[in-house]
N, C-alpha and C. Protein backbone atom coordinates (compact mmCIF):
# COMPACT_ATOMS: atom_id res chain seq x y z
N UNK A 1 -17.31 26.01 -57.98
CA UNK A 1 -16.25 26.56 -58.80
C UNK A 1 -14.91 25.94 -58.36
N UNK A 2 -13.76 25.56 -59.05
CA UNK A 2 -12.81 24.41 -58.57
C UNK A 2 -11.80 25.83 -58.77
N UNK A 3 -11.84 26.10 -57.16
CA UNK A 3 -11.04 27.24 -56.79
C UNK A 3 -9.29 26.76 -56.82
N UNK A 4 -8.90 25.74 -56.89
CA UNK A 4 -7.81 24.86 -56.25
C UNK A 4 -7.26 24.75 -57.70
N UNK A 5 -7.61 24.53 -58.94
CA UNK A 5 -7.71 24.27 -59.86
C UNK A 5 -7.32 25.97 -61.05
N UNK A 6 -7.84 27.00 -60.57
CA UNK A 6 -7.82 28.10 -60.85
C UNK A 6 -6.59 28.66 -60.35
N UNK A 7 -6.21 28.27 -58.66
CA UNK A 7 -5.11 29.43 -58.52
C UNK A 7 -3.92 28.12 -59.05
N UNK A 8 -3.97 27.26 -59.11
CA UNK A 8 -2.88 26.04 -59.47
C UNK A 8 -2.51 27.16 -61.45
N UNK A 9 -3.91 27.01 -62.01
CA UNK A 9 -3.38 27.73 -62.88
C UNK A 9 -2.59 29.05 -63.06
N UNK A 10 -3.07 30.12 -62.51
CA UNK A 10 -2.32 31.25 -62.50
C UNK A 10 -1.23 31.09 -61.48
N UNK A 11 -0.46 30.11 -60.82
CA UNK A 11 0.57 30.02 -60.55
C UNK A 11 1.38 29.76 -61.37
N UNK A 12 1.04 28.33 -62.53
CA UNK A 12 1.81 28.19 -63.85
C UNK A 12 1.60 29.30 -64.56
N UNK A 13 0.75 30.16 -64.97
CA UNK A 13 0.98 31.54 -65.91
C UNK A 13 2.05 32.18 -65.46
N UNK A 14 2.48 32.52 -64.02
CA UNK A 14 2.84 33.33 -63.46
C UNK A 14 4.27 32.78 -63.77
N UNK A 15 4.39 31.09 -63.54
CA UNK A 15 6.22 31.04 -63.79
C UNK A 15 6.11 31.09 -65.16
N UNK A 16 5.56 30.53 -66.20
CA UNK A 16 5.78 30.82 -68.12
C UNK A 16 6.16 31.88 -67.82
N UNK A 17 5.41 32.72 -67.34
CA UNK A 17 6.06 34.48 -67.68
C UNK A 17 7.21 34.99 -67.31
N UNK A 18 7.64 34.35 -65.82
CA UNK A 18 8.98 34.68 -65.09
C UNK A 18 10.06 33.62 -66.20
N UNK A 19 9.84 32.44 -66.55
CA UNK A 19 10.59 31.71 -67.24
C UNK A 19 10.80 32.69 -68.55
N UNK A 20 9.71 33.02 -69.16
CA UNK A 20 10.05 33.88 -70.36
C UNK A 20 11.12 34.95 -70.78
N UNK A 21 10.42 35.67 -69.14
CA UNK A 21 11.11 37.02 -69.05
C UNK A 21 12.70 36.81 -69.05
N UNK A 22 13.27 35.49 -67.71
CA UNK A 22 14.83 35.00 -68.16
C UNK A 22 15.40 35.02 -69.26
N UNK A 23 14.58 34.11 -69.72
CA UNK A 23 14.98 33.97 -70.95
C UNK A 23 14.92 35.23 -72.39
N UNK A 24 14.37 36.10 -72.33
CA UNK A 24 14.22 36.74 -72.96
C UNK A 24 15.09 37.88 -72.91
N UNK A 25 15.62 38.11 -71.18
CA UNK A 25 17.02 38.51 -71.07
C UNK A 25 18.22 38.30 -71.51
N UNK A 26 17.75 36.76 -71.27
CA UNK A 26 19.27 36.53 -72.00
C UNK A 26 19.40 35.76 -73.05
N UNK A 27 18.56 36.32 -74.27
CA UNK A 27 18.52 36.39 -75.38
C UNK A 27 18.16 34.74 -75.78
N UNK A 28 17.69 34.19 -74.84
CA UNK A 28 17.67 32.46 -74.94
C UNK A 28 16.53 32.00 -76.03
N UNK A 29 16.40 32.64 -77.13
CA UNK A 29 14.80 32.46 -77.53
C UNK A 29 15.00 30.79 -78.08
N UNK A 30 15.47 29.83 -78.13
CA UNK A 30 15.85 28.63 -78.66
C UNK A 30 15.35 27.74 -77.32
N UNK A 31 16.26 28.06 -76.07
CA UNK A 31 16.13 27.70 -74.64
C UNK A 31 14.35 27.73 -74.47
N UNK A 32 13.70 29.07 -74.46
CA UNK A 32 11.95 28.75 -74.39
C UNK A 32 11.47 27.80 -75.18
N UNK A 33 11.44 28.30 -76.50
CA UNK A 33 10.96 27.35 -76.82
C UNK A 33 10.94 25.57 -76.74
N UNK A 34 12.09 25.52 -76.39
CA UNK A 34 12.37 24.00 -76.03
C UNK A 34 11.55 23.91 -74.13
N UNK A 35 11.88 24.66 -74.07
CA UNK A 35 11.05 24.47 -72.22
C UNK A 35 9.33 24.27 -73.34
N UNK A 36 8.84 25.23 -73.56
CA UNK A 36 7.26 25.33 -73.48
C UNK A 36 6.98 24.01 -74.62
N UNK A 37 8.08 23.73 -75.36
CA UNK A 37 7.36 21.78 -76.32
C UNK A 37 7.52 21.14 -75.39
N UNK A 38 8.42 21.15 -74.52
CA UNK A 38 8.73 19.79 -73.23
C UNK A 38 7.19 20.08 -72.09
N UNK A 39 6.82 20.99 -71.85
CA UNK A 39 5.43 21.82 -71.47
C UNK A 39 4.59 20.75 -72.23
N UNK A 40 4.42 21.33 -73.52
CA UNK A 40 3.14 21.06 -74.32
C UNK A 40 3.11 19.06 -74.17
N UNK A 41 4.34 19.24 -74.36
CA UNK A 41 4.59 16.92 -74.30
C UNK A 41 4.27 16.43 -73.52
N UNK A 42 4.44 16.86 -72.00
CA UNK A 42 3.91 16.48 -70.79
C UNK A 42 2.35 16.72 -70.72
N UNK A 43 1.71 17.83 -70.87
CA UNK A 43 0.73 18.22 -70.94
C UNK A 43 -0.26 17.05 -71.77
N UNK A 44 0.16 16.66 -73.03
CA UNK A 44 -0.25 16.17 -73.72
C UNK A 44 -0.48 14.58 -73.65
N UNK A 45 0.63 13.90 -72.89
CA UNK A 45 0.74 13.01 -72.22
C UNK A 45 0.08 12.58 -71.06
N UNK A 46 -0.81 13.65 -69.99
CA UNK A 46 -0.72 13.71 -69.26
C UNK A 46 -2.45 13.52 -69.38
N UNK A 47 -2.88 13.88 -70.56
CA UNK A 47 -4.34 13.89 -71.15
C UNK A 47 -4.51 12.80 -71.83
N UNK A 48 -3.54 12.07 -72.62
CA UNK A 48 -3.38 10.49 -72.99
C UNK A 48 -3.90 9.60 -72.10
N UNK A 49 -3.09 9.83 -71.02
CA UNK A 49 -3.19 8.69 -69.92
C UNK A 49 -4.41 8.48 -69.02
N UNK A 50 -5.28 9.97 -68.38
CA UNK A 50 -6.11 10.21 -67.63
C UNK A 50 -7.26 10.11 -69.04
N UNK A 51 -7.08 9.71 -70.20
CA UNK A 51 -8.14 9.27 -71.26
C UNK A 51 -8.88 10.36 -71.28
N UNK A 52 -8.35 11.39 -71.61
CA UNK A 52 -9.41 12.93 -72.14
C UNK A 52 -9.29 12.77 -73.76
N UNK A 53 -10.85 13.53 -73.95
CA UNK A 53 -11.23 13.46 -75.62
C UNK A 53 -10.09 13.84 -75.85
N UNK A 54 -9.52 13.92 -77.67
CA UNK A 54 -9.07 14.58 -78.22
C UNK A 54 -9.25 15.99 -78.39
N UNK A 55 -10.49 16.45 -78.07
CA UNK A 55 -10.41 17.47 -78.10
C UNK A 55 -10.11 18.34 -76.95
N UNK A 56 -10.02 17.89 -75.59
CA UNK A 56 -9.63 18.37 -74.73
C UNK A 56 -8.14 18.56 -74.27
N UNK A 57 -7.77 17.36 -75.12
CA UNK A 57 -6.10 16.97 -75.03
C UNK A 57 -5.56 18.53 -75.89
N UNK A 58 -6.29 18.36 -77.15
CA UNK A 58 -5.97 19.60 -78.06
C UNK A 58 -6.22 20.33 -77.82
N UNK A 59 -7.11 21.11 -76.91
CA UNK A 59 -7.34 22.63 -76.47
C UNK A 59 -6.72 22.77 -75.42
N UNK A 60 -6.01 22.17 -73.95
CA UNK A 60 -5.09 22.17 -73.50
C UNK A 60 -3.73 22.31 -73.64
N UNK A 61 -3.38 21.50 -74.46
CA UNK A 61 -2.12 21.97 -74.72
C UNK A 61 -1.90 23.26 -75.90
N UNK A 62 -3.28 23.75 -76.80
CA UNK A 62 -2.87 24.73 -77.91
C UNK A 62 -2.72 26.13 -76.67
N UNK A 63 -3.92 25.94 -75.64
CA UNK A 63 -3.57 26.91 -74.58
C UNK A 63 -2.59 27.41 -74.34
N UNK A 64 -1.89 26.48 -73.78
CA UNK A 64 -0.28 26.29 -73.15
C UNK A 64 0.81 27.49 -74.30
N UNK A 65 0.45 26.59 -75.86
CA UNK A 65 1.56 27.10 -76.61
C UNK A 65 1.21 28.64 -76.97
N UNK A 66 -0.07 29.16 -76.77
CA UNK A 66 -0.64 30.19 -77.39
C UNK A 66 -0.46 31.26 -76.61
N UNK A 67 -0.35 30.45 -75.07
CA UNK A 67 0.05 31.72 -73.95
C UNK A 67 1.29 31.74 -73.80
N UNK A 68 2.67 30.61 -74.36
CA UNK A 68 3.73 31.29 -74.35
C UNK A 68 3.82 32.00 -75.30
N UNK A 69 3.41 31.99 -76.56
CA UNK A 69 3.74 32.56 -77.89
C UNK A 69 3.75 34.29 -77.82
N UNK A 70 2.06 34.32 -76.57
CA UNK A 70 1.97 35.74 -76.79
C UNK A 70 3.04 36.57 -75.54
N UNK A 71 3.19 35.49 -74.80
CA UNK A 71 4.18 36.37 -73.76
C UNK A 71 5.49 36.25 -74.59
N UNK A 72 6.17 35.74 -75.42
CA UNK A 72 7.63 35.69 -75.83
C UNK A 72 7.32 36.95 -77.29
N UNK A 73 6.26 36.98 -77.82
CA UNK A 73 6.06 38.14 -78.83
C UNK A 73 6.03 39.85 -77.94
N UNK A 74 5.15 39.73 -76.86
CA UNK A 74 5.30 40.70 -76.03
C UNK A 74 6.31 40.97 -75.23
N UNK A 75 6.99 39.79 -74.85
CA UNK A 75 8.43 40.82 -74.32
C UNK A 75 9.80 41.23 -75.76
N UNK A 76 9.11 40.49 -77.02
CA UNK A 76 10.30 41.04 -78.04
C UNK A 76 9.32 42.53 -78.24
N UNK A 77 8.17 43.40 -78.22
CA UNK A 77 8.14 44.18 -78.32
C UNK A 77 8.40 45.42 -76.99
N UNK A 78 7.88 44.97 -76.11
CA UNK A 78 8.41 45.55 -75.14
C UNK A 78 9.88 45.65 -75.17
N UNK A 79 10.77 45.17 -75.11
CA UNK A 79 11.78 45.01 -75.33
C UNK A 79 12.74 46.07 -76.40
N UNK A 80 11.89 46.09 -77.30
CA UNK A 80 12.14 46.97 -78.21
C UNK A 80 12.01 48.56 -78.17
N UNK A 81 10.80 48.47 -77.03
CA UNK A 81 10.16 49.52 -76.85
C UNK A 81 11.11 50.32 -75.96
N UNK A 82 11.98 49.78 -75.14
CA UNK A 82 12.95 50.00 -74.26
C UNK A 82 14.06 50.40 -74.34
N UNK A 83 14.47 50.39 -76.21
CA UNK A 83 15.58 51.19 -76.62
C UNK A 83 15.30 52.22 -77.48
């Protein structure tokens, strides 16, 4: 099991979310999204070069955008929930 590989990931979950949460403070919703395409570009690039299928290139990076999407939808409801 590529243990090294696993916590590498939930370290990046862990900053998207702290990055989010900033931003979601301070009302930056323009600011994320430009962080998580510069995310998805690198990502995507990064699967170009090391020659992964297309389809791996594409389920990698839809990952990426799908787990900021749901953390920036969940802190506008939370958020809401709070007033």
């Amino acid at each position: 099991m590529p243990v090294a590989a696993m916590v590498v990931q939930a370290l990046g979950t862990f900053g998207l979310a702290w990055i989010v949460g900033v931003t979601a403070v301070n009302m930056a919703l323009l600011t994320i999204i430009l962080i998580v395409l510069t995310f998805a570009f690198l990502l995507m690039a990064n699967g170009i070069f090391s020659k992964s299928s297309h389809y791996a290139v594409t389920t990698e990076v839809g990952f990426v955008i799908t787990m900021a999407v749901i953390m920036i939808v969940t802190q506008g409801v939370f958020s809401q929930l709070a007033y």
